[in-house]
PDB file of N, CA and C in Angstrom:
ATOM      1  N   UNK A   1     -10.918   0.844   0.258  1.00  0.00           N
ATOM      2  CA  UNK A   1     -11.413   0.124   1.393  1.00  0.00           C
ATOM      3  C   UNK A   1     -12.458  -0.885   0.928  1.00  0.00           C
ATOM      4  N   UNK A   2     -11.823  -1.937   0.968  1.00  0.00           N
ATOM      5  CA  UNK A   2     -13.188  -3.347   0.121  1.00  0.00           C
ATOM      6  C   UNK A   2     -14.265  -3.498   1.418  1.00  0.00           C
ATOM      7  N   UNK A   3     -13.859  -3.479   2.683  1.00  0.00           N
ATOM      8  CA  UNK A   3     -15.478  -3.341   3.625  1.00  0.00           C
ATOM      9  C   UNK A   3     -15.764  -2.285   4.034  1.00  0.00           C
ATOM     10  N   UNK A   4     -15.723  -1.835   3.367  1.00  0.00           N
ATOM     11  CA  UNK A   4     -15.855   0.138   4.202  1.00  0.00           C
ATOM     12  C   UNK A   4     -15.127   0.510   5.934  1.00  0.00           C
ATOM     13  N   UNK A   5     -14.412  -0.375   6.023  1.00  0.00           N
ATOM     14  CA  UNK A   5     -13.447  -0.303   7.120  1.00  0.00           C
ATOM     15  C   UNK A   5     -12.104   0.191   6.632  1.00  0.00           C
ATOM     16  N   UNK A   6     -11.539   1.051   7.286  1.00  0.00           N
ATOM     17  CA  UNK A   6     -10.106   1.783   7.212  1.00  0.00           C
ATOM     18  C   UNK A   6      -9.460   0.516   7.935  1.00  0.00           C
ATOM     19  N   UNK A   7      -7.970   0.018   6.990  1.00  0.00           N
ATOM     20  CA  UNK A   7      -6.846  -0.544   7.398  1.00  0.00           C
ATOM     21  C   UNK A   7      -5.967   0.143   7.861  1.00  0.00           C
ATOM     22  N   UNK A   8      -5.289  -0.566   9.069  1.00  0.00           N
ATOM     23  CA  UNK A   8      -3.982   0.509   9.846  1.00  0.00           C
ATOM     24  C   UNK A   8      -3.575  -0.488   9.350  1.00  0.00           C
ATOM     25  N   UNK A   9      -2.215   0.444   9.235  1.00  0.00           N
ATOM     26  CA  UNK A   9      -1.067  -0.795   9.505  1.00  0.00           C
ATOM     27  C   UNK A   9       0.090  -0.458  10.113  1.00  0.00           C
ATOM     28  N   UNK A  10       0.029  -0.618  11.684  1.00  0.00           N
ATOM     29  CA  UNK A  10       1.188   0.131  12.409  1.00  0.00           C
ATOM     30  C   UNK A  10       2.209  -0.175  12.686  1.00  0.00           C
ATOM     31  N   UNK A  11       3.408  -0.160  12.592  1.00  0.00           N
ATOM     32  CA  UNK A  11       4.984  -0.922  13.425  1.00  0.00           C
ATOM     33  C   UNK A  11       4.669  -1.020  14.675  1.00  0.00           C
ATOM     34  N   UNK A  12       4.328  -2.345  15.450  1.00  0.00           N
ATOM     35  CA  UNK A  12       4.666  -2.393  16.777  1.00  0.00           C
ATOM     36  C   UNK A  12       6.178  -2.067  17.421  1.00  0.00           C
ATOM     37  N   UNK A  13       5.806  -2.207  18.354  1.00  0.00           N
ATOM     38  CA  UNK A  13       6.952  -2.300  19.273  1.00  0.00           C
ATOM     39  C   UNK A  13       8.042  -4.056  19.133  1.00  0.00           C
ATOM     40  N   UNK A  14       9.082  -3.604  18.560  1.00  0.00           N
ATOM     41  CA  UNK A  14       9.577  -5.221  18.291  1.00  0.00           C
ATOM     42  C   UNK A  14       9.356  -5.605  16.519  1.00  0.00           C
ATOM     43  N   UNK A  15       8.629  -5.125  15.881  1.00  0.00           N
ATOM     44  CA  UNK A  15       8.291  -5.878  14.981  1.00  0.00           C
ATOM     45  C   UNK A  15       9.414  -5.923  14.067  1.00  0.00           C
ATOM     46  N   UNK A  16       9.816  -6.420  13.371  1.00  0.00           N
ATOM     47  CA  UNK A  16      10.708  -6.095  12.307  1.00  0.00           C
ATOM     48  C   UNK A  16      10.588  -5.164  11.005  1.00  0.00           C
ATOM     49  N   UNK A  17      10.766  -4.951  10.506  1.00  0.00           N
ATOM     50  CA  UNK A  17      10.741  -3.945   9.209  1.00  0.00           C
ATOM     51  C   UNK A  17       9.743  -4.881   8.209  1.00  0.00           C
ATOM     52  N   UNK A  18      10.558  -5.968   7.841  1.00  0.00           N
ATOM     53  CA  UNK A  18       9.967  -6.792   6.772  1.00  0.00           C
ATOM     54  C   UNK A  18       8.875  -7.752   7.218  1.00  0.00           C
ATOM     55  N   UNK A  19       8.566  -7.561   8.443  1.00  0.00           N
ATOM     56  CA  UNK A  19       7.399  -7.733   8.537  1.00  0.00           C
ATOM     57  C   UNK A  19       6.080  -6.678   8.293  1.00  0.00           C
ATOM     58  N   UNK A  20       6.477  -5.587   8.944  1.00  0.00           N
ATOM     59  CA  UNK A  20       5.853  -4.483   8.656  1.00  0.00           C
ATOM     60  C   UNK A  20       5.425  -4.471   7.109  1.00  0.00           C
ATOM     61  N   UNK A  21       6.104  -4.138   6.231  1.00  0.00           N
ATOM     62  CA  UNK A  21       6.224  -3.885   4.803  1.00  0.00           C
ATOM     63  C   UNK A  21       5.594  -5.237   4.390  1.00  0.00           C
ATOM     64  N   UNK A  22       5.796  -6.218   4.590  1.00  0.00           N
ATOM     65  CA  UNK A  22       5.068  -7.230   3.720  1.00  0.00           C
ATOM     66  C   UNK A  22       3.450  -7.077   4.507  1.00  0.00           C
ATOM     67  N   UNK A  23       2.945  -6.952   5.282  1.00  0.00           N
ATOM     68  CA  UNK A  23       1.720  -6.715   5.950  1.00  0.00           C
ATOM     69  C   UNK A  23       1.098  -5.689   5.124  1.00  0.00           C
ATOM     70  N   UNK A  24       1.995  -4.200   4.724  1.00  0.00           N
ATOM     71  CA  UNK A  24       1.481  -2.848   4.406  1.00  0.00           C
ATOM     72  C   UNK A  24       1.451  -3.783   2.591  1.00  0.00           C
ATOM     73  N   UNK A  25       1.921  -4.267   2.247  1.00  0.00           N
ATOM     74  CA  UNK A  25       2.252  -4.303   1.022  1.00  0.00           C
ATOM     75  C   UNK A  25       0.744  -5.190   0.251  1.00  0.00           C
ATOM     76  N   UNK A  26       0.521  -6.421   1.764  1.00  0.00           N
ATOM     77  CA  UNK A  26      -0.740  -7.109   1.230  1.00  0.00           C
ATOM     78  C   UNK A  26      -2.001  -6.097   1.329  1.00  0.00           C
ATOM     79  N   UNK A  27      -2.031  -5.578   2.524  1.00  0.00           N
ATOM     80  CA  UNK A  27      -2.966  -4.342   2.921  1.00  0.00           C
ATOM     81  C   UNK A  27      -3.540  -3.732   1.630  1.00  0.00           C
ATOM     82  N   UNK A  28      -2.492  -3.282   1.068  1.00  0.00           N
ATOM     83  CA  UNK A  28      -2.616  -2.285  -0.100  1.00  0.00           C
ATOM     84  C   UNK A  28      -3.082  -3.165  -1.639  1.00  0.00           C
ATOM     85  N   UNK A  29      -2.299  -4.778  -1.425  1.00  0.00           N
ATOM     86  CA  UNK A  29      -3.049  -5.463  -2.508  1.00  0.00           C
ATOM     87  C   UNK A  29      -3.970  -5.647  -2.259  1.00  0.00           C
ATOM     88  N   UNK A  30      -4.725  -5.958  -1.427  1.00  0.00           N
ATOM     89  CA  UNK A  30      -6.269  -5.652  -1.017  1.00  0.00           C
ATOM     90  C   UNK A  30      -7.028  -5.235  -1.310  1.00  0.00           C
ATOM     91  N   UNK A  31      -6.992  -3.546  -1.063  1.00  0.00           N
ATOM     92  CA  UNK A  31      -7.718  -2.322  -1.287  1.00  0.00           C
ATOM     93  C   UNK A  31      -7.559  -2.356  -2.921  1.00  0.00           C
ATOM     94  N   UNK A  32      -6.371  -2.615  -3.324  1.00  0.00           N
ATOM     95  CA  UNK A  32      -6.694  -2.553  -5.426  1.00  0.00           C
ATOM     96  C   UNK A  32      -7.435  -3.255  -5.965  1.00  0.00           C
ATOM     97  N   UNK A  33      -7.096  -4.884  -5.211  1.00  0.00           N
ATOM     98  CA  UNK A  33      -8.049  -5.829  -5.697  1.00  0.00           C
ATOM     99  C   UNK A  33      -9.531  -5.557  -5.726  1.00  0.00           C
ATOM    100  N   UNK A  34      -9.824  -5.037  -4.308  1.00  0.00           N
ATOM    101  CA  UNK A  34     -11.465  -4.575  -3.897  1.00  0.00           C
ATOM    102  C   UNK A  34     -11.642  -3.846  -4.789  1.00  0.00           C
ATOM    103  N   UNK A  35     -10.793  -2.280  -5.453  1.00  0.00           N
ATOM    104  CA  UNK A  35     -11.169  -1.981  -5.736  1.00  0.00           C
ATOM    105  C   UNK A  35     -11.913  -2.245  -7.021  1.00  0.00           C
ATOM    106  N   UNK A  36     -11.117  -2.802  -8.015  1.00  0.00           N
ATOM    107  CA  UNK A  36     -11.281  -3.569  -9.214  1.00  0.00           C
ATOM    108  C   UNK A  36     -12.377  -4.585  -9.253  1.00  0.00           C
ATOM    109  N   UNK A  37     -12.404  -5.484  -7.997  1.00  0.00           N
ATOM    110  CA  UNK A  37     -13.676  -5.960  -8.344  1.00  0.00           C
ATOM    111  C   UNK A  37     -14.835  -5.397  -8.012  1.00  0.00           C
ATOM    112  N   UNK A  38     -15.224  -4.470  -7.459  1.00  0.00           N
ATOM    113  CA  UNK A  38     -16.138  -3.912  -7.189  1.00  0.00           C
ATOM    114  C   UNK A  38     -16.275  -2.426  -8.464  1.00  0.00           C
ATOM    115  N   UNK A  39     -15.473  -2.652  -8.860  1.00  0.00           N
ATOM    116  CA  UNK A  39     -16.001  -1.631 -10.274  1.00  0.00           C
ATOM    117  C   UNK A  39     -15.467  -0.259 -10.435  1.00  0.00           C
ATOM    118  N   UNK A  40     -14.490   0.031  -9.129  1.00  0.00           N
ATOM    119  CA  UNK A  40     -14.358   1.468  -8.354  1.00  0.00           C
ATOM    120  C   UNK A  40     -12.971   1.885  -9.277  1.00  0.00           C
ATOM    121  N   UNK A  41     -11.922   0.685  -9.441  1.00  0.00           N
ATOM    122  CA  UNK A  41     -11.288   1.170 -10.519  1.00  0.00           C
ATOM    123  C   UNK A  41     -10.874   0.178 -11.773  1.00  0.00           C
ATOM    124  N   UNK A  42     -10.057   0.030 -12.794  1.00  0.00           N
ATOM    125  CA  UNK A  42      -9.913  -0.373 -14.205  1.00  0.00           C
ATOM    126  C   UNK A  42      -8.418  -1.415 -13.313  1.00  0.00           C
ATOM    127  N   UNK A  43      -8.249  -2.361 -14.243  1.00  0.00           N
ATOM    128  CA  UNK A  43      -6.808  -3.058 -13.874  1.00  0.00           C
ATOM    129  C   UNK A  43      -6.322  -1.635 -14.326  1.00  0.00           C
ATOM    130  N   UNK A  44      -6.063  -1.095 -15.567  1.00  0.00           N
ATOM    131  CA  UNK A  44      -5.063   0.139 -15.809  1.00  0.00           C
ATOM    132  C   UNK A  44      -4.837   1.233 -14.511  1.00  0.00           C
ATOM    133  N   UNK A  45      -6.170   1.847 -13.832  1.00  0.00           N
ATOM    134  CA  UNK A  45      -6.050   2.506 -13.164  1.00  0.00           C
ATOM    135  C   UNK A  45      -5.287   1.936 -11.966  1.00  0.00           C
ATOM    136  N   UNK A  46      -5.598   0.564 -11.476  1.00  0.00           N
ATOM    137  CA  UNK A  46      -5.041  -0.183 -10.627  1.00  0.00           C
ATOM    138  C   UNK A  46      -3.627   0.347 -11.164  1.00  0.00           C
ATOM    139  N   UNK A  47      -2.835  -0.053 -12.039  1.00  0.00           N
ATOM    140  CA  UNK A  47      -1.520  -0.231 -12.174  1.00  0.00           C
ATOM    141  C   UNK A  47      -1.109   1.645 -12.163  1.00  0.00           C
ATOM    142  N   UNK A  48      -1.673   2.182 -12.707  1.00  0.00           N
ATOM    143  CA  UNK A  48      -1.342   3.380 -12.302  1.00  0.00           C
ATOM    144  C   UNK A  48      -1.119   4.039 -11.096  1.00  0.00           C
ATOM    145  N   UNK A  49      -2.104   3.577 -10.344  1.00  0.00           N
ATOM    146  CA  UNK A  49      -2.314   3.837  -8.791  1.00  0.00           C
ATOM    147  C   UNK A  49      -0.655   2.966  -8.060  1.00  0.00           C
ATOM    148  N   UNK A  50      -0.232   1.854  -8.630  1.00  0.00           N
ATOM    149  CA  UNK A  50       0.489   1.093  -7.661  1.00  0.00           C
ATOM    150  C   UNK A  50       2.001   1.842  -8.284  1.00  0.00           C
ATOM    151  N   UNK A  51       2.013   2.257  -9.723  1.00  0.00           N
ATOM    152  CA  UNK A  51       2.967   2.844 -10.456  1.00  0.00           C
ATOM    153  C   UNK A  51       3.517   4.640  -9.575  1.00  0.00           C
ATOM    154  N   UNK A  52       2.140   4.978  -9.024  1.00  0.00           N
ATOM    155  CA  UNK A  52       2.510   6.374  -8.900  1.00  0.00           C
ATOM    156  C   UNK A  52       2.943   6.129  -6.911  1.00  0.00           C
ATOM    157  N   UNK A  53       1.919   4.921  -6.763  1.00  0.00           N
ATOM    158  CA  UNK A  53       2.670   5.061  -4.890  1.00  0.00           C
ATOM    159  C   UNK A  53       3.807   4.206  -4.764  1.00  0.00           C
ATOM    160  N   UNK A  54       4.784   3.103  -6.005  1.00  0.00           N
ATOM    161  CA  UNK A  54       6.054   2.896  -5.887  1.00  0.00           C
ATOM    162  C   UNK A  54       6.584   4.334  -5.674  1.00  0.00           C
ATOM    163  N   UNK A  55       6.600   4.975  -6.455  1.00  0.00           N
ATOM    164  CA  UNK A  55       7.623   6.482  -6.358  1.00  0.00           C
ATOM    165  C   UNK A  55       7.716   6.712  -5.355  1.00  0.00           C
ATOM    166  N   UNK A  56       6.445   7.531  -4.846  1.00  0.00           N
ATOM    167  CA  UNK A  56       6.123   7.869  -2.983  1.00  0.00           C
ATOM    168  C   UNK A  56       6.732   7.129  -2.048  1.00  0.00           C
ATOM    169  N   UNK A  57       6.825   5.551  -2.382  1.00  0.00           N
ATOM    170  CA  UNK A  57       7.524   4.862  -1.448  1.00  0.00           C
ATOM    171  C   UNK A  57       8.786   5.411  -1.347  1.00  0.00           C
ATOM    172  N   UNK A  58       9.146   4.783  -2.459  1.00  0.00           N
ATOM    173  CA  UNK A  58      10.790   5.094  -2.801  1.00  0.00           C
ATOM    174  C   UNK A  58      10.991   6.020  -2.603  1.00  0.00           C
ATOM    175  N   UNK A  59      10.342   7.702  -2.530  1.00  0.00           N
ATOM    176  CA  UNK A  59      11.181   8.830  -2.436  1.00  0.00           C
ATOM    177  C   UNK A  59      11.209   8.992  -0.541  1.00  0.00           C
ATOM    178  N   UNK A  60       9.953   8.059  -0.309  1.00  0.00           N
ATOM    179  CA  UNK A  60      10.136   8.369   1.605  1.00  0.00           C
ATOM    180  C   UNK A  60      10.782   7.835   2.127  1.00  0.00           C
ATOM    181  N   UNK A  61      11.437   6.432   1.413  1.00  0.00           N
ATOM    182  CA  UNK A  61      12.845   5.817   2.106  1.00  0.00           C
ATOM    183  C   UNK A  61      13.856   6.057   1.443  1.00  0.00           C
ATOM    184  N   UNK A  62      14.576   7.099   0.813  1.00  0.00           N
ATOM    185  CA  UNK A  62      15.497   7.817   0.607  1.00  0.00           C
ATOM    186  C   UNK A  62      15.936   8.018   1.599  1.00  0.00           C
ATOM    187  N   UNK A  63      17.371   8.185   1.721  1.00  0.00           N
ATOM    188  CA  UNK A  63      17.922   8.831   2.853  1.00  0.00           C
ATOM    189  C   UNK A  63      17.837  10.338   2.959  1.00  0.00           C
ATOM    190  N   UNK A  64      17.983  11.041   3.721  1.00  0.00           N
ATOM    191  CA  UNK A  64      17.957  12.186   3.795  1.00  0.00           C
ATOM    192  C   UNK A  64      19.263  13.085   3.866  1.00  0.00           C
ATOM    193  N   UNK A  65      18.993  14.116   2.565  1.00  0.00           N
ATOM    194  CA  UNK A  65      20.627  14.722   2.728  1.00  0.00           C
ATOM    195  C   UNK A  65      21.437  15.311   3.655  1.00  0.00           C
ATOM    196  N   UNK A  66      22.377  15.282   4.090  1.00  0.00           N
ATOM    197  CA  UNK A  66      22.921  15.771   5.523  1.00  0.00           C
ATOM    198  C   UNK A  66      24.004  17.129   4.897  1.00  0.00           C
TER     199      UNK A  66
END
């Protein structure tokens, strides 16, 4: 959180997907950037952090086995 404010980032009603996701996607470049410049984490840790929540993404839009 670069202002000590929590980001939502919710799907309205109507919105499209790829809007959603490109919104969540800057959101989140945000919070790495802040974090990095403010000292909180390393570019490495940055890339680690974005390395370990690709997965998370990817395993929550998996389909689900039927």
């Amino acid at each position: 959180m670069t202002s000590g404010i929590a980001h939502t980032v919710t799907m309205g009603d109507g919105q499209a997907r790829h809007e959603w996701s490109t919104r969540f996607a800057r959101s989140v470049a945000e919070e790495i950037r802040g974090g990095v410049a403010t000292g909180v984490l390393s570019w490495a840790e940055a890339d680690l952090l974005l390395a370990r929540l690709r997965i998370v993404v990817e395993q929550a839009l998996e389909p689900s086995p039927v």
